[in-house]
C-alpha atoms as a PDB file:
ATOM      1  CA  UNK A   1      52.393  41.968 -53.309  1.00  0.00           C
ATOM      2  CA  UNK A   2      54.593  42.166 -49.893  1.00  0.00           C
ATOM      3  CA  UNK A   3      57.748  43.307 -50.484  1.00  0.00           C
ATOM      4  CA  UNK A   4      60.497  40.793 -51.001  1.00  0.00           C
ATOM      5  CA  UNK A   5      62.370  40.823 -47.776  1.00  0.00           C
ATOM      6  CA  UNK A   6      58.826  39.644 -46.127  1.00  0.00           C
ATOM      7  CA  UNK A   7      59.059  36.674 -47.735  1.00  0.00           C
ATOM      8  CA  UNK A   8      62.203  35.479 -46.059  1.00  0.00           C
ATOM      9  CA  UNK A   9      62.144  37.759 -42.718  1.00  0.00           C
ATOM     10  CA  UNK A  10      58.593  39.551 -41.244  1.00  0.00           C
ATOM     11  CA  UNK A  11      60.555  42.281 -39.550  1.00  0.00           C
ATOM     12  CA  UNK A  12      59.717  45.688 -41.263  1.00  0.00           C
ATOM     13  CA  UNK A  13      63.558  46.605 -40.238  1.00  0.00           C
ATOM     14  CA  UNK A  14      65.325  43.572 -41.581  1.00  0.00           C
ATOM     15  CA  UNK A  15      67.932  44.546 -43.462  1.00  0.00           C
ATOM     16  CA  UNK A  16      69.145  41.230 -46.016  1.00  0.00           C
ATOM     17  CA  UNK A  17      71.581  41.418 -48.505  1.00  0.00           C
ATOM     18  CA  UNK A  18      71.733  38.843 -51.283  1.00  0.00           C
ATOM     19  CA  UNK A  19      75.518  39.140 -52.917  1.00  0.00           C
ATOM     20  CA  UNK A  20      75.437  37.094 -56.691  1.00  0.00           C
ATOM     21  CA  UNK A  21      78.681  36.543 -58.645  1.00  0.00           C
ATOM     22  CA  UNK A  22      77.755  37.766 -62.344  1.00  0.00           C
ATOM     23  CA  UNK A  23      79.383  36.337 -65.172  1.00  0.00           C
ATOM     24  CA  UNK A  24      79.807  33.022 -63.824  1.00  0.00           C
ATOM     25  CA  UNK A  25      81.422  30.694 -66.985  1.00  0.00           C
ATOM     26  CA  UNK A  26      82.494  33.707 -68.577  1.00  0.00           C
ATOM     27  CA  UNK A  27      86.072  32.338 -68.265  1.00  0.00           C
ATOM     28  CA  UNK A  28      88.452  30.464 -66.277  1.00  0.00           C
ATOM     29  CA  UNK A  29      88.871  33.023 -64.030  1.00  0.00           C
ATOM     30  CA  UNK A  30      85.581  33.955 -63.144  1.00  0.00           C
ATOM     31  CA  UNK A  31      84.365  30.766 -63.124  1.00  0.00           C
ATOM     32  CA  UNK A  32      87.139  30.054 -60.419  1.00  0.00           C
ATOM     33  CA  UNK A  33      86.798  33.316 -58.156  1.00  0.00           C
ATOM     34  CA  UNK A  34      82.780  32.973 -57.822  1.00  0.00           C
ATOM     35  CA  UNK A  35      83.077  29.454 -56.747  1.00  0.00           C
ATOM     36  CA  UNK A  36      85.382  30.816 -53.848  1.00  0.00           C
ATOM     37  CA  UNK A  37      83.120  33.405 -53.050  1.00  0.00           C
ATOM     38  CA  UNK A  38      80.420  30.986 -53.180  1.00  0.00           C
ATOM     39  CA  UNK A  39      82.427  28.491 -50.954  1.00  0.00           C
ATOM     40  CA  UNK A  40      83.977  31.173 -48.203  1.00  0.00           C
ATOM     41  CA  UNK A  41      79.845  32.015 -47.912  1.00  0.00           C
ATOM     42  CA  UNK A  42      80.563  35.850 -49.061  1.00  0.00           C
ATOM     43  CA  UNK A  43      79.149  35.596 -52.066  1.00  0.00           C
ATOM     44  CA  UNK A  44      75.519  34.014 -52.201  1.00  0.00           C
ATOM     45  CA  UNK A  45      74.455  33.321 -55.517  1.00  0.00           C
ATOM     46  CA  UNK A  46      75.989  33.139 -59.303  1.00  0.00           C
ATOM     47  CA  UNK A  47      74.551  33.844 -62.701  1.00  0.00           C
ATOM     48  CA  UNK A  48      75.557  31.461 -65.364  1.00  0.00           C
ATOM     49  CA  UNK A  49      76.327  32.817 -68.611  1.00  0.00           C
ATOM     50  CA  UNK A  50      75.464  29.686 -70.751  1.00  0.00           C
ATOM     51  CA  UNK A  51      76.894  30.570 -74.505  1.00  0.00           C
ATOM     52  CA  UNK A  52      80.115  31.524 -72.760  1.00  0.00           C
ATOM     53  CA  UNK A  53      83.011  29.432 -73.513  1.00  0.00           C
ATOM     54  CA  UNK A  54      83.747  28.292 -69.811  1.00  0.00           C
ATOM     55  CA  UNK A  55      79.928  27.422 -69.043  1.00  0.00           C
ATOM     56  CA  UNK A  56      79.730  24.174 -69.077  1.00  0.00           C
ATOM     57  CA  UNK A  57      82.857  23.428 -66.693  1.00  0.00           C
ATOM     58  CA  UNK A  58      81.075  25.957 -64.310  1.00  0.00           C
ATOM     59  CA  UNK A  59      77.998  24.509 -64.337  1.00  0.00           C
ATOM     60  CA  UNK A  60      79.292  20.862 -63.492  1.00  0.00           C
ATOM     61  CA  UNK A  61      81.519  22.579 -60.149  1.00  0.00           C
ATOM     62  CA  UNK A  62      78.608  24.558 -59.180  1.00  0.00           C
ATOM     63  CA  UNK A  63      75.989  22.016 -58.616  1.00  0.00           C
ATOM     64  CA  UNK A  64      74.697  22.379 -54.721  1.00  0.00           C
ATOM     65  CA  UNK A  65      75.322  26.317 -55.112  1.00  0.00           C
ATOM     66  CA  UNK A  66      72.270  28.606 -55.559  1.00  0.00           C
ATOM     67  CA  UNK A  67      73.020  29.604 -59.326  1.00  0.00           C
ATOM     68  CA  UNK A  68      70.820  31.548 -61.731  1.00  0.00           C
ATOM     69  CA  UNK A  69      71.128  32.063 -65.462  1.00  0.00           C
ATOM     70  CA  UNK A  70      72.486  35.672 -66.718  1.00  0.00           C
ATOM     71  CA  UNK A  71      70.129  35.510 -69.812  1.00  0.00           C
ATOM     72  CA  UNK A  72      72.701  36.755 -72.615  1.00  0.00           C
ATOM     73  CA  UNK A  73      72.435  38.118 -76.328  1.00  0.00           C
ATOM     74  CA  UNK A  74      75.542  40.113 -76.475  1.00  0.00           C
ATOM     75  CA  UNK A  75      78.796  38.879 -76.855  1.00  0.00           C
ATOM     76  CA  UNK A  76      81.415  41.614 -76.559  1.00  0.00           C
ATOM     77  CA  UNK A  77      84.986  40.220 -76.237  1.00  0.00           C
ATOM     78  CA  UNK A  78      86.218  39.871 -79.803  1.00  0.00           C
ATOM     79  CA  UNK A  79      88.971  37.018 -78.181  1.00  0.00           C
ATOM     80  CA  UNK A  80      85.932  34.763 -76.980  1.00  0.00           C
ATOM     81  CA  UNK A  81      83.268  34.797 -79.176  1.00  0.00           C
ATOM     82  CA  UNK A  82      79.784  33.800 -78.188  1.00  0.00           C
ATOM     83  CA  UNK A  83      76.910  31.862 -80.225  1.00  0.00           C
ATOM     84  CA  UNK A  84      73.909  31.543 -79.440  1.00  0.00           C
ATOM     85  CA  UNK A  85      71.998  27.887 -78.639  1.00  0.00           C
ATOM     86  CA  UNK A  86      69.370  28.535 -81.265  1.00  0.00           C
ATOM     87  CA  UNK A  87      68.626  29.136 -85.245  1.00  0.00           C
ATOM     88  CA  UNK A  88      68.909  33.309 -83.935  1.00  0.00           C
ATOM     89  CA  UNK A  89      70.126  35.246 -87.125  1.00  0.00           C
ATOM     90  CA  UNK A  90      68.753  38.882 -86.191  1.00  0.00           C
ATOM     91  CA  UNK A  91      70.887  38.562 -82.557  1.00  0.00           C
ATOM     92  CA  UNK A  92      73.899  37.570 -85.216  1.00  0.00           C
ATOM     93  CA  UNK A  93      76.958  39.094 -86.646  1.00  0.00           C
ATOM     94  CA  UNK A  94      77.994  38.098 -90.288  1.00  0.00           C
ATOM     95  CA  UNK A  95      80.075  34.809 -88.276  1.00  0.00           C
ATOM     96  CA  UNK A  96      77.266  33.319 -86.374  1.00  0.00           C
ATOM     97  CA  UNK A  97      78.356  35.070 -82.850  1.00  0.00           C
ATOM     98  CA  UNK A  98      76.241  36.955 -80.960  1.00  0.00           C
ATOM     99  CA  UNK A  99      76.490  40.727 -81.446  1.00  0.00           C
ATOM    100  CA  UNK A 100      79.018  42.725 -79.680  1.00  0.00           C
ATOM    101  CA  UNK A 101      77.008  45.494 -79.365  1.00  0.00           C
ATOM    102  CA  UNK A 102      74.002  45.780 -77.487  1.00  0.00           C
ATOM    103  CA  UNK A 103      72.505  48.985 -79.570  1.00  0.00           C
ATOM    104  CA  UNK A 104      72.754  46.028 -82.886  1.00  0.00           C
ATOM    105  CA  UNK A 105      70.456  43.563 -81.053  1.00  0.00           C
ATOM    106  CA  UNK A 106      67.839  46.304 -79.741  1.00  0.00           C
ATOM    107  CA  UNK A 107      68.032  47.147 -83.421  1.00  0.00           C
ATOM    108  CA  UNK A 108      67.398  43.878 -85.208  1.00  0.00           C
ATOM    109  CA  UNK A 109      66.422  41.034 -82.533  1.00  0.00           C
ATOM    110  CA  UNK A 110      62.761  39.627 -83.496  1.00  0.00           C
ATOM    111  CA  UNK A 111      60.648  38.455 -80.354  1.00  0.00           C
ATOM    112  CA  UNK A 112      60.553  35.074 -81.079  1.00  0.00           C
ATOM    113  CA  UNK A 113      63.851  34.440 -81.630  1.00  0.00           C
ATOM    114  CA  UNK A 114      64.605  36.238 -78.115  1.00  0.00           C
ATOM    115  CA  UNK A 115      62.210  34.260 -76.271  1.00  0.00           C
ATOM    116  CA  UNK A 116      63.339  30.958 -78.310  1.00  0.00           C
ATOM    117  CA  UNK A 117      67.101  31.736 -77.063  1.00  0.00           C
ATOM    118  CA  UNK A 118      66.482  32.616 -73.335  1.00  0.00           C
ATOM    119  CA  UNK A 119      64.586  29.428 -73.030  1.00  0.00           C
ATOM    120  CA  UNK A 120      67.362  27.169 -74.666  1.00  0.00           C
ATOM    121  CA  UNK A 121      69.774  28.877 -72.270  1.00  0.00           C
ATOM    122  CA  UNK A 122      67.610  27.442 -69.660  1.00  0.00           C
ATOM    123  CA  UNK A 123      67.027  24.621 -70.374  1.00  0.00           C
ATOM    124  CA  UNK A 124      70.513  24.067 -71.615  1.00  0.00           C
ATOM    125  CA  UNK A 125      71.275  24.740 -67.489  1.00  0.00           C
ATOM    126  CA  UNK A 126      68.634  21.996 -66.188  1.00  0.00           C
ATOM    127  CA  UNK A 127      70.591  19.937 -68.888  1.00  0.00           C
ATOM    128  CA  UNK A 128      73.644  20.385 -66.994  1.00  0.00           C
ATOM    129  CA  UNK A 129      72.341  20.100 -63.437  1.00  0.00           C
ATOM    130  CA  UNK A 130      71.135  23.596 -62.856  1.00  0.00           C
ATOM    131  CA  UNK A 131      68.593  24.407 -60.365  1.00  0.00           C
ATOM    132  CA  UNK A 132      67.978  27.954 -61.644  1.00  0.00           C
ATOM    133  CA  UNK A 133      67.147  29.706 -58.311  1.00  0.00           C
ATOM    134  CA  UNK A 134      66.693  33.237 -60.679  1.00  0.00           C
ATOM    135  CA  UNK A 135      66.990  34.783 -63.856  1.00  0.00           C
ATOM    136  CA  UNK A 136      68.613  37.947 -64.863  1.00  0.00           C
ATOM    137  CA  UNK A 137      70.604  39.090 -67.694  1.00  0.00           C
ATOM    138  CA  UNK A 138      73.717  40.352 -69.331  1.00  0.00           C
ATOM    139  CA  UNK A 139      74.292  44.099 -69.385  1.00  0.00           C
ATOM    140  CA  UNK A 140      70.771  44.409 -68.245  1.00  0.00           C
ATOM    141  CA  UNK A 141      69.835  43.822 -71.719  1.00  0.00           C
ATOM    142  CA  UNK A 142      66.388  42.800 -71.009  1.00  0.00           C
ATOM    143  CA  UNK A 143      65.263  46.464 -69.728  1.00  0.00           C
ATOM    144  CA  UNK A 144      66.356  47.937 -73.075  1.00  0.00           C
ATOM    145  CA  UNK A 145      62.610  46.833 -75.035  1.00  0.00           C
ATOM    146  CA  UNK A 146      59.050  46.437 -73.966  1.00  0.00           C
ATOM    147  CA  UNK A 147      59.127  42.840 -75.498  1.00  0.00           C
ATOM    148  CA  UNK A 148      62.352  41.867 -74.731  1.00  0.00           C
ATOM    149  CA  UNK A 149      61.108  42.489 -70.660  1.00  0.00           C
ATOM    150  CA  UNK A 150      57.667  40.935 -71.389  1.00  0.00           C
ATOM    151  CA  UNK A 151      59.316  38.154 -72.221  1.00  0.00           C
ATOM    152  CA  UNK A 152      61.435  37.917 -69.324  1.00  0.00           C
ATOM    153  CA  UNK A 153      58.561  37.792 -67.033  1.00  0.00           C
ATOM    154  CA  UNK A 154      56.867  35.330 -68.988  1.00  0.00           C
ATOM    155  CA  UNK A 155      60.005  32.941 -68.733  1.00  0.00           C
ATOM    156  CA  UNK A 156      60.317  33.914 -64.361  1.00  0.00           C
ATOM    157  CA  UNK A 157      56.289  32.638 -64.338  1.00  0.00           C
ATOM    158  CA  UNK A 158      56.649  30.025 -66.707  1.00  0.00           C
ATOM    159  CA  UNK A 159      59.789  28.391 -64.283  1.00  0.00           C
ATOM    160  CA  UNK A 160      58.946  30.249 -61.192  1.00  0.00           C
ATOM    161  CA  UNK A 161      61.641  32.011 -60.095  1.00  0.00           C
ATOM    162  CA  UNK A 162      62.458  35.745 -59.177  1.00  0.00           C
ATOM    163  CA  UNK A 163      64.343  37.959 -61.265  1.00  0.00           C
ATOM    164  CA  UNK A 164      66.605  40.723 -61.309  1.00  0.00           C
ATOM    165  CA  UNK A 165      64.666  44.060 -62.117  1.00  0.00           C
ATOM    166  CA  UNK A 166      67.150  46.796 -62.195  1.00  0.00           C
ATOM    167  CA  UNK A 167      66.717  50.745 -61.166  1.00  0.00           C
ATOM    168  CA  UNK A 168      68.647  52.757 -58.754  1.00  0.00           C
ATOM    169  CA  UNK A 169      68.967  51.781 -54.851  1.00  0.00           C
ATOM    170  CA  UNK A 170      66.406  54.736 -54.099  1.00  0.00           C
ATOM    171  CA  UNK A 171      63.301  53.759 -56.252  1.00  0.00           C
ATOM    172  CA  UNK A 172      61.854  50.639 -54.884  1.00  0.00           C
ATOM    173  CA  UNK A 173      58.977  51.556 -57.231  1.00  0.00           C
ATOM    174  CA  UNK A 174      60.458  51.287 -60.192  1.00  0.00           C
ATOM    175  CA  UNK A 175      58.596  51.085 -62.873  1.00  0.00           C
ATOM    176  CA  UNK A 176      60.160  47.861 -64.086  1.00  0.00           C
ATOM    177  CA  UNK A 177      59.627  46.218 -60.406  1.00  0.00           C
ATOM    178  CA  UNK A 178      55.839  47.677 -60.435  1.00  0.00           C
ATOM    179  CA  UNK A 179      55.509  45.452 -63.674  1.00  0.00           C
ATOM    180  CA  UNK A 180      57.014  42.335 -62.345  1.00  0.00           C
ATOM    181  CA  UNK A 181      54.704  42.746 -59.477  1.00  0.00           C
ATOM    182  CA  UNK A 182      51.475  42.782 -61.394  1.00  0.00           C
ATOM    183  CA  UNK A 183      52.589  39.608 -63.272  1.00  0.00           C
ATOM    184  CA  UNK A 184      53.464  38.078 -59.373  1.00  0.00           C
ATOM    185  CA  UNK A 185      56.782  37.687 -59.991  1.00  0.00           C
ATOM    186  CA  UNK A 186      59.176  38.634 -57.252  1.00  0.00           C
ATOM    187  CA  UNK A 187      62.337  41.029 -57.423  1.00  0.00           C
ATOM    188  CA  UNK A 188      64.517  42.064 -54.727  1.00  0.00           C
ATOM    189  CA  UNK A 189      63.585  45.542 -53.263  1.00  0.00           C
ATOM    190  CA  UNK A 190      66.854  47.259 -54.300  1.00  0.00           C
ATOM    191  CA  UNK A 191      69.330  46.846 -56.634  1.00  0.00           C
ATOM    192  CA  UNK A 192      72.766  48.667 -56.430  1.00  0.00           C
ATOM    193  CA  UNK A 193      73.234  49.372 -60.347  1.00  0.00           C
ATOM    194  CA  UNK A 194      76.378  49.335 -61.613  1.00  0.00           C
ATOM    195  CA  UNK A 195      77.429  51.384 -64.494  1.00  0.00           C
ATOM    196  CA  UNK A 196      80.434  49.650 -65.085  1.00  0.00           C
ATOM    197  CA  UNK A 197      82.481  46.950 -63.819  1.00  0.00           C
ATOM    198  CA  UNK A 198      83.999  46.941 -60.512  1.00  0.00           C
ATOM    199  CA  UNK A 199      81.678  47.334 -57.694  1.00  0.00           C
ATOM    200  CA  UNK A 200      84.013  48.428 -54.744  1.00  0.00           C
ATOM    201  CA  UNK A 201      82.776  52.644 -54.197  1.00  0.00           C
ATOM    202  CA  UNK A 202      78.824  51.681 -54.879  1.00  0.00           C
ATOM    203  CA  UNK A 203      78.786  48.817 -52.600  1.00  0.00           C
ATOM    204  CA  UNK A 204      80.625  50.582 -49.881  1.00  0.00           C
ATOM    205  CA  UNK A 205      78.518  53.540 -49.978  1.00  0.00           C
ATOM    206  CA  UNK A 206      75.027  51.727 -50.015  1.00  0.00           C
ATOM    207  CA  UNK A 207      76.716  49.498 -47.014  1.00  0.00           C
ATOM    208  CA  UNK A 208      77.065  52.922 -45.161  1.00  0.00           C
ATOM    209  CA  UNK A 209      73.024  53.489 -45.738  1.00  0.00           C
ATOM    210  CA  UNK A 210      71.327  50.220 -45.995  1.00  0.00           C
ATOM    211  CA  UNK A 211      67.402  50.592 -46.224  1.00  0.00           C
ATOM    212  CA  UNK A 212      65.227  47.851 -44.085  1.00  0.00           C
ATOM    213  CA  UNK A 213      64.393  45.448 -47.269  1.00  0.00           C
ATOM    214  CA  UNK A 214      65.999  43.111 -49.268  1.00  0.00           C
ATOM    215  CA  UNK A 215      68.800  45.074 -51.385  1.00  0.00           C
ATOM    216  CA  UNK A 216      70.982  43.133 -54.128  1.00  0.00           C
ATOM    217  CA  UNK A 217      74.535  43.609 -54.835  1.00  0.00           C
ATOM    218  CA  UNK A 218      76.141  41.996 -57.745  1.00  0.00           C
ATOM    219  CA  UNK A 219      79.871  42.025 -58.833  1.00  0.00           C
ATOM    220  CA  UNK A 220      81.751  40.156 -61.520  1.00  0.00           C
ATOM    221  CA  UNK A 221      84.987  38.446 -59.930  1.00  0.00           C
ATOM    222  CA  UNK A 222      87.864  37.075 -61.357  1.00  0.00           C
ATOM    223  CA  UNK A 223      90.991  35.389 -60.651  1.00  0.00           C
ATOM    224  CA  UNK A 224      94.113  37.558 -62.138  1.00  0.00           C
ATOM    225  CA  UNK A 225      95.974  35.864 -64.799  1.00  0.00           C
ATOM    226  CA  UNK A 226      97.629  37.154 -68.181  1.00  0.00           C
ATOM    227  CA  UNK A 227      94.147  35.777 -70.160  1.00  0.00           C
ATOM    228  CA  UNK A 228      91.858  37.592 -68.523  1.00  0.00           C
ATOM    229  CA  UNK A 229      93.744  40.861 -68.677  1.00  0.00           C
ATOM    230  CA  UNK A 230      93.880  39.562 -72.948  1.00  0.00           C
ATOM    231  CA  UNK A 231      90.140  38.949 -72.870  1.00  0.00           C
ATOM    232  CA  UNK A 232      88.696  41.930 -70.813  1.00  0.00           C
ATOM    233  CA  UNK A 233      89.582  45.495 -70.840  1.00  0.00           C
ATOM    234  CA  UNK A 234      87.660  45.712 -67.350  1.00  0.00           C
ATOM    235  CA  UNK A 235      90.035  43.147 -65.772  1.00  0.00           C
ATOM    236  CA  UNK A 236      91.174  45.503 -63.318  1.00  0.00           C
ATOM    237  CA  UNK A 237      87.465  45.823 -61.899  1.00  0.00           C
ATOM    238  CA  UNK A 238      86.598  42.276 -62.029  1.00  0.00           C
ATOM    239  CA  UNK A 239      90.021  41.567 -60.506  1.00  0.00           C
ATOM    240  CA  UNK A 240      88.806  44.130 -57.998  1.00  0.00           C
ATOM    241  CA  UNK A 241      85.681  42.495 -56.863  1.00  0.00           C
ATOM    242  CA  UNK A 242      87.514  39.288 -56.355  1.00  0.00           C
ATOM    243  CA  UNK A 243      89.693  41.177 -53.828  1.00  0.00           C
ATOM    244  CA  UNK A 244      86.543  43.166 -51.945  1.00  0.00           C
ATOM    245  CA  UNK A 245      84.965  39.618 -51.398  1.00  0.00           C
ATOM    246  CA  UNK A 246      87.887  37.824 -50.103  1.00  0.00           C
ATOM    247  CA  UNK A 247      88.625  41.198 -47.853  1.00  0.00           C
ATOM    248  CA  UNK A 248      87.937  41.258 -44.096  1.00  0.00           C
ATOM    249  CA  UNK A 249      86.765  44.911 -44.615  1.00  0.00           C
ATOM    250  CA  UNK A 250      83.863  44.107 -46.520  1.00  0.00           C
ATOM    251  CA  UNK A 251      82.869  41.515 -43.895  1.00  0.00           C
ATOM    252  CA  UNK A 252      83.227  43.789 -41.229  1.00  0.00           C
ATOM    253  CA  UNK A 253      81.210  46.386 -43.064  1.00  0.00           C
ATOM    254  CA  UNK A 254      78.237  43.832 -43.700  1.00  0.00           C
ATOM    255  CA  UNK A 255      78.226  43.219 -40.168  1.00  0.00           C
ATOM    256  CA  UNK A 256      78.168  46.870 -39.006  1.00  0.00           C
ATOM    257  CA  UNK A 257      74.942  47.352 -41.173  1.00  0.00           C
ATOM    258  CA  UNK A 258      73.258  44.869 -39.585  1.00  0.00           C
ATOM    259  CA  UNK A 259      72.685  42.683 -43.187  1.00  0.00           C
ATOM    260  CA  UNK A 260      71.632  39.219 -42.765  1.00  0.00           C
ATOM    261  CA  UNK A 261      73.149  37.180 -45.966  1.00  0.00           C
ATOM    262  CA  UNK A 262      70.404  35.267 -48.331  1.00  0.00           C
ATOM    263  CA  UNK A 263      70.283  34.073 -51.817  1.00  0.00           C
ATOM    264  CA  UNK A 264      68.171  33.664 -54.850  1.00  0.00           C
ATOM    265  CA  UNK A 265      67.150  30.616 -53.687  1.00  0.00           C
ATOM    266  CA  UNK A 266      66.143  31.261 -49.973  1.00  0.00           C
ATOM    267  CA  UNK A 267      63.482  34.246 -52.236  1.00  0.00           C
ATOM    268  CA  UNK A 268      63.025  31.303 -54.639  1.00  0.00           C
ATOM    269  CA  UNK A 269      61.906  29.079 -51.901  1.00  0.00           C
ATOM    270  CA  UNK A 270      59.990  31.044 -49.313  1.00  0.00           C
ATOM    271  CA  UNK A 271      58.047  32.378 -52.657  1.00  0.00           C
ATOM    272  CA  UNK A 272      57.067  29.100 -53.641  1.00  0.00           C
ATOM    273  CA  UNK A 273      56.388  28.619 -50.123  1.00  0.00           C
ATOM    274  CA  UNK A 274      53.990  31.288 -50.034  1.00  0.00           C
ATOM    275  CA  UNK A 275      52.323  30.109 -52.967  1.00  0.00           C
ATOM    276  CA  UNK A 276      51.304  26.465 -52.045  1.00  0.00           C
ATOM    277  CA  UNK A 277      49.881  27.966 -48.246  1.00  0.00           C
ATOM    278  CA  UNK A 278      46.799  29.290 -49.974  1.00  0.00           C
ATOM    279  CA  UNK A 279      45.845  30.229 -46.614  1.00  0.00           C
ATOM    280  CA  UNK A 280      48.837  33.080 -46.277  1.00  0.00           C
ATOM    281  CA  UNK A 281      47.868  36.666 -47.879  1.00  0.00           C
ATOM    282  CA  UNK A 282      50.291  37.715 -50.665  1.00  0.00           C
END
């Protein structure tokens, strides 16, 4: 399969850079400072987190915006519990919620009830208006079992749309990409992984080397306020990353790479693009 940025551009040295809000619905806050990224044209894309308490006010602001859903089985704020859209006891705490913990639902989570949850969060999306232009998921849960990925890729086939496929900035070949390429499901070339919130140093520094490709950043803004600093002990990042997009700085460093902004659903559409022209080699 061609690499992703050939999809959308057919210059070997294109360098594109698809920027998507994480978190989007989380709360309030984030829900707010994604949908300014989104409307200032910094950010390109958002992931909806559907169980999360602020979801489905998101989803009805964000219709016309290229949004994805951040596939979620974790729910870690013990302020704002989550539940999940489906009979799902093994992704459960003694209350219903989801689990806090992400080691807990590696631990107990059965297959089907994974795959029966993911899809309800989708759907539950198109419910609301949702285009999904992409899927990926919270705390990159989906990489942590065989299944849990195999499932994944069955869900980007079954409603054709990339996905997320995480690995470090320097291994395009990763061997979770190699996978989604052999099912014909299409990732972004790069991924800047973050191992925390608050994506200000890793950004800057992969601005400073941008590879020729299509490379992904993703950060998880959010408008200050005395509830988010209750809900989140990461506040200050995510308070961060609302202040990097809205800064002329990180314009002017875009720029001096040479990146050329897209979104999920510019790879979502020249994809399915590619796909009806029978006559165009993959």
């Amino acid at each position: 399969m061609r690499p992703a940025a050939r999809f959308l551009d057919e210059r070997r040295d294109a360098r594109l850079v698809l920027i998507n809000c994480d978190d989007f619905g989380m709360a309030q806050e984030a829900t707010e400072a994604s949908l300014e990224a989104l409307s200032s044209g910094t950010a390109t894309s958002a992931t909806l987190i559907v169980p999360a308490s602020n979801a489905f006010q998101a989803a009805s602001m964000a219709r016309g915006y290229p949004i994805g859903i951040h596939l979620t089985l974790n729910s870690e704020w013990d302020s704002d519990r989550w539940y999940p859209l489906t009979h799902a006891p093994s992704l459960c705490e003694p209350d219903g919620s989801l689990n806090r913990q992400p080691a807990a639902t590696c631990t107990h989570a059965k297959a089907a009830e994974v795959r029966a949850e993911f899809r309800a969060q989708i759907e539950q999306a198109i419910s609301w208006g949702i285009d999904p232009t992409h899927l990926d998921s919270h705390m990159y849960l989906v990489q942590e079992r065989p299944d849990f990925f195999d499932i994944y890729l069955d869900l980007a086939v079954e409603y054709d749309v990339p996905v997320r496929v995480s690995g470090a900035i320097t291994q395009p070949d990763h061997p979770f990409r190699l996978l989604a390429r052999e099912r014909g499901v299409v990732c972004p070339d790069y991924l800047v992984r973050l191992d925390r919130v608050g994506s200000r140093e890793p950004l800057l520094a992969a601005l400073a080397d941008l590879p020729p490709g299509l490379t992904e950043f993703h950060l998880h803004p959010a408008r200050d306020s005395s509830a988010l600093r209750s809900l989140a002990v990461d506040w200050p990042g995510r308070v961060d990353d609302r202040e990097l997009l809205a800064s002329n700085d990180f314009s002017q460093r875009l720029q001096a790479a040479g990146a050329t902004l897209v979104s999920y659903r510019d790879l979502r559409d020249a994809v399915r693009d590619v796909r009806r022209d029978t006559s165009r080699i993959w």
